[in-house]
Protein backbone atom coordinates (compact mmCIF):
# COMPACT_ATOMS: atom_id res chain seq x y z
CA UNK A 1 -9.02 -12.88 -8.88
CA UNK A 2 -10.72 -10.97 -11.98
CA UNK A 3 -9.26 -7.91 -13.55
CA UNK A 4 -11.59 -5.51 -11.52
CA UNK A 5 -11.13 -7.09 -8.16
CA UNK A 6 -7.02 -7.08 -9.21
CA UNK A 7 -7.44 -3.50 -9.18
CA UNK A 8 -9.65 -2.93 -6.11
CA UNK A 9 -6.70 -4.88 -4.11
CA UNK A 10 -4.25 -2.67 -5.56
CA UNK A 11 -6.41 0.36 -5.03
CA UNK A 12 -6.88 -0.90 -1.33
CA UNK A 13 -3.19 -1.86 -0.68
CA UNK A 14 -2.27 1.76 -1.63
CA UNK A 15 -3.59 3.22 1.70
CA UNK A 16 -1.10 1.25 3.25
CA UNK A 17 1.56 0.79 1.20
CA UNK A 18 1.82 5.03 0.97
CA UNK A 19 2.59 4.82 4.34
CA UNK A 20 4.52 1.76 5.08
CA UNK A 21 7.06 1.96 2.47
CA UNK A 22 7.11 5.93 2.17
CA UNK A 23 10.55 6.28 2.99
CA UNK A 24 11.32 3.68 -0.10
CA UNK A 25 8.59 5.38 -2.74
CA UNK A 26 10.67 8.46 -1.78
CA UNK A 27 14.22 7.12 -2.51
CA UNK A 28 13.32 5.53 -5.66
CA UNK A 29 11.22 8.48 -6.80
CA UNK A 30 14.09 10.95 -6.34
CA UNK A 31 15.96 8.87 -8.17
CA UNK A 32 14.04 8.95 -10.88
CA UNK A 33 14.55 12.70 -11.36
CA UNK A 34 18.26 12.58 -10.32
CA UNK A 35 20.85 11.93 -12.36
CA UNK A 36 21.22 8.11 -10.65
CA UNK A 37 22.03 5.54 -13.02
CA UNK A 38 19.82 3.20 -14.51
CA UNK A 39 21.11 0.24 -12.05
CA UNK A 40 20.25 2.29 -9.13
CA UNK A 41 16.91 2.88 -10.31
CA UNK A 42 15.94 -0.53 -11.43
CA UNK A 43 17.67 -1.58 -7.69
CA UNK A 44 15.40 0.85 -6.04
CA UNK A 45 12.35 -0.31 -8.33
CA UNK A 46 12.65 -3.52 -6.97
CA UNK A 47 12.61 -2.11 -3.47
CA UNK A 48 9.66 -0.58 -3.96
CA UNK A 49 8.47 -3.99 -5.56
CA UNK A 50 9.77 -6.14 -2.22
CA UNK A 51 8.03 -3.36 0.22
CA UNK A 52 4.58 -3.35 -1.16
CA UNK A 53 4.79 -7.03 -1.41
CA UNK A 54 5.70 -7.60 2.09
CA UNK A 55 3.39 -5.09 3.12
CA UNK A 56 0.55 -7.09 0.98
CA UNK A 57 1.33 -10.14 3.11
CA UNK A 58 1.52 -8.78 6.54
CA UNK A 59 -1.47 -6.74 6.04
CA UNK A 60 -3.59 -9.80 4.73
CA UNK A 61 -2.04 -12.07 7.92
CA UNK A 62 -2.52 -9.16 10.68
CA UNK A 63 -5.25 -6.47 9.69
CA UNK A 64 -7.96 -9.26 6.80
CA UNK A 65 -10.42 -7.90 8.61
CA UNK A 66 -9.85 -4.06 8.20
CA UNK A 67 -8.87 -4.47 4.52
CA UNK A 68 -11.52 -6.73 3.74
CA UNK A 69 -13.68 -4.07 4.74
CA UNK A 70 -12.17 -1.27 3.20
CA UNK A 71 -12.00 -2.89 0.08
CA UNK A 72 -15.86 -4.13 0.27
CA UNK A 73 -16.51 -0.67 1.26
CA UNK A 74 -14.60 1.05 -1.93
CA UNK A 75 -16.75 -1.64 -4.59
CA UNK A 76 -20.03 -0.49 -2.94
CA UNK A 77 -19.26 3.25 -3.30
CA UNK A 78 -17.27 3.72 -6.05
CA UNK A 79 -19.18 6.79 -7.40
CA UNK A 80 -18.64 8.20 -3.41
CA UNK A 81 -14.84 6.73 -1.80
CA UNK A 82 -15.06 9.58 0.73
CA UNK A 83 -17.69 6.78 2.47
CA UNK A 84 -14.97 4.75 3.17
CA UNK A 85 -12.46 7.28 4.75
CA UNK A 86 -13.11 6.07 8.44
CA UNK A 87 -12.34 2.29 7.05
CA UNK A 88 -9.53 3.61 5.58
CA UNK A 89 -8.17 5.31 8.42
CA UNK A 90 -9.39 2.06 10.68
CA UNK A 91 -6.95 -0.10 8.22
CA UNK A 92 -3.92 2.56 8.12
CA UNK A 93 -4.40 2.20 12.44
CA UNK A 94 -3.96 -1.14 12.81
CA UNK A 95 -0.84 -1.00 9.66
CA UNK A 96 0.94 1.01 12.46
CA UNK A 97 -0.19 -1.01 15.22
CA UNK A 98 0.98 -4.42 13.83
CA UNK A 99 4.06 -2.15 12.85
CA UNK A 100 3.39 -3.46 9.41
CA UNK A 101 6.44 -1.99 6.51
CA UNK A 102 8.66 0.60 7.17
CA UNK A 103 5.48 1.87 10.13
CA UNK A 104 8.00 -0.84 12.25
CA UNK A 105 11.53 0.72 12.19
C-alpha cells in the first residue's frame, strides 16, 4: 500500500475507530492532561494502539464492502468529503451491527 492510500485507510478507519474505541481514546486522552504517570500513559497508548487495530481487522472481515466504498468514495471527492457522509454513516451502521470494538460491550 503507497503512502497516499496508507493515509486514506487511516482517514477511513477513523469513522469507526471514533466510535468503537471511544471509551479508550477517552481514558488515554484524560490521561494525558492528568497528572498520570508516564507508565499509565504509554499502557493506555497501547490500548488505544490494540483497539484501532482490532477494530481494523473486524471491520475489513465483517463490513469490506462498506469501507471499501467509503474509502473509494473519499479518493474521488477529496476537494468535497461531505459526498461521502451517507457512506460514512452506511459503514459506522454496520460497525454497530457486527458489534465491531467497544460498539459490542
Amino acid at each position: 500500500m503507497s503512502v497516499p492510500e496508507t493515509g486514506l485507510y487511516l482517514r477511513s478507519l477513523a469513522a469507526v475507530t471514533s466510535l468503537a474505541c471511544y471509551e479508550t481514546f477517552k481514558a488515554y486522552v484524560t490521561s494525558t492532561t492528568s497528572k498520570e504517570s508516564l507508565e499509565t500513559r504509554v499502557a493506555l497508548a497501547t490500548d488505544v494502539q490494540k483497539c484501532s487495530n482490532n477494530v481494523s481487522k473486524e471491520l475489513t472481515a465483517k463490513c469490506q464492502d462498506d469501507f471499501t466504498g467509503y474509502m473509494d468514495c473519499l479518493k474521488k471527492n477529496k476537494d468535497n468529503v461531505v459526498k461521502c457522509v451517507a457512506l460514512k454513516d452506511t459503514l459506522q451502521e454496520c460497525a454497530a451491527m457486527n458489534k465491531i470494538g467497544e460498539l459490542g460491550n
